[in-house]
PDB file of N, CA and C in Angstrom:
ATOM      1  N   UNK A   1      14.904  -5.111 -57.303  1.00  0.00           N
ATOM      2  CA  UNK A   1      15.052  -6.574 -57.324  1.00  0.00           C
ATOM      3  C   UNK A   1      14.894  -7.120 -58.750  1.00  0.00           C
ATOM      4  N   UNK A   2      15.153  -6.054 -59.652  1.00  0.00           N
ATOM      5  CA  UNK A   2      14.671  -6.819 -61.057  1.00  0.00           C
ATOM      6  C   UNK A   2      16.018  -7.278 -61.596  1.00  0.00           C
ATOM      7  N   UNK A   3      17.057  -7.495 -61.269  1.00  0.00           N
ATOM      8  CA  UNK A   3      18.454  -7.889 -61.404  1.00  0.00           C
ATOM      9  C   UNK A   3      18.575  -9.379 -60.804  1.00  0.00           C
ATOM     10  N   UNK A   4      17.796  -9.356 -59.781  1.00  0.00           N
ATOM     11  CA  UNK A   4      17.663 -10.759 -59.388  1.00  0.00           C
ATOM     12  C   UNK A   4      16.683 -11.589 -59.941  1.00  0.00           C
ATOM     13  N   UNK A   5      15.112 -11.339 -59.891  1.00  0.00           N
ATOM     14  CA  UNK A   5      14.032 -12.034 -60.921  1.00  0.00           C
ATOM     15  C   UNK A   5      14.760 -12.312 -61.905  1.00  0.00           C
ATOM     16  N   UNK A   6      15.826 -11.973 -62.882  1.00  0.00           N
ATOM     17  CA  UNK A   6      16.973 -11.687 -63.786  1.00  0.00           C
ATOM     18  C   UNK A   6      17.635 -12.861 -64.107  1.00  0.00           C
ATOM     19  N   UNK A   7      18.482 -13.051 -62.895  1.00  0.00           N
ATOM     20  CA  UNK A   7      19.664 -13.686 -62.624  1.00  0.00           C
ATOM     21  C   UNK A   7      19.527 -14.990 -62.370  1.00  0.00           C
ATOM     22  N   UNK A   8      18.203 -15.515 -61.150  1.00  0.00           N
ATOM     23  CA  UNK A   8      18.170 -16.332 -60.665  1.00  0.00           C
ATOM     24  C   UNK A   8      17.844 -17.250 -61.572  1.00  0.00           C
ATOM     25  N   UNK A   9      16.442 -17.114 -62.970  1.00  0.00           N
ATOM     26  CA  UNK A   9      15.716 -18.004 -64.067  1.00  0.00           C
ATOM     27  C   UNK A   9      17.119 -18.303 -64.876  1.00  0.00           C
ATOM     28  N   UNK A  10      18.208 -17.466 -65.055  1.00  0.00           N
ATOM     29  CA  UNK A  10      19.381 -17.373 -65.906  1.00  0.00           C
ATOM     30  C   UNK A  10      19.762 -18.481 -65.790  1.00  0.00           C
ATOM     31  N   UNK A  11      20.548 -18.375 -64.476  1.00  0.00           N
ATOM     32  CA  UNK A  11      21.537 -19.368 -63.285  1.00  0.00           C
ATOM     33  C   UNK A  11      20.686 -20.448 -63.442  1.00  0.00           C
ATOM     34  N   UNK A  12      20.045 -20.696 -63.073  1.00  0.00           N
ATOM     35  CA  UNK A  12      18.753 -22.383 -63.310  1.00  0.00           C
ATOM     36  C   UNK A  12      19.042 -22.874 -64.601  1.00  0.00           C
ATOM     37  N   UNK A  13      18.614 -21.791 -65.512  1.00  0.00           N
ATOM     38  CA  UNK A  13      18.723 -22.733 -66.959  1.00  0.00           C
ATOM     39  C   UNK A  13      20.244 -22.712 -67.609  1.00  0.00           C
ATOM     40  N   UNK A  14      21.365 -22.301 -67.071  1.00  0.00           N
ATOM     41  CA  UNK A  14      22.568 -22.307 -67.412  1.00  0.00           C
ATOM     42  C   UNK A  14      22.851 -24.061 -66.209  1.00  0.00           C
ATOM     43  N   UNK A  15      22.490 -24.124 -65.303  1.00  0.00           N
ATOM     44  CA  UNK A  15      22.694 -25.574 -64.209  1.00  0.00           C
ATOM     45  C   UNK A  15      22.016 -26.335 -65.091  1.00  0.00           C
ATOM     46  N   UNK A  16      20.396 -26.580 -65.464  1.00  0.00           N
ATOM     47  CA  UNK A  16      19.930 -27.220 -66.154  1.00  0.00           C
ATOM     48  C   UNK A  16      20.469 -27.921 -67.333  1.00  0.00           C
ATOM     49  N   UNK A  17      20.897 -26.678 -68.194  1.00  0.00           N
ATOM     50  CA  UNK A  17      21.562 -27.149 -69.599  1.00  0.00           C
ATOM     51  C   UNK A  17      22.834 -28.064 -69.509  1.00  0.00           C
ATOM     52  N   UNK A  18      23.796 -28.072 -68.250  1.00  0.00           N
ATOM     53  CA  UNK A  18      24.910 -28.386 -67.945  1.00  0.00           C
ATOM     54  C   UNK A  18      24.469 -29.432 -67.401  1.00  0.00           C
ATOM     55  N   UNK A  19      23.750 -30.033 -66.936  1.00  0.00           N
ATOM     56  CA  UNK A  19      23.410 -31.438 -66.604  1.00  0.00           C
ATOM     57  C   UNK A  19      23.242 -32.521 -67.433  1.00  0.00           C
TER      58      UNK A  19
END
């Protein structure tokens, strides 16, 4: 599951920044 702990903080701050 360390691909996901990974992915998911990624995906958030890639939505975040785009807001």
């Amino acid at each position: 599951m360390k691909v996901f702990s990974t992915w998911v903080p990624l995906a958030t701050s890639q939505t975040l920044w785009q807001s």
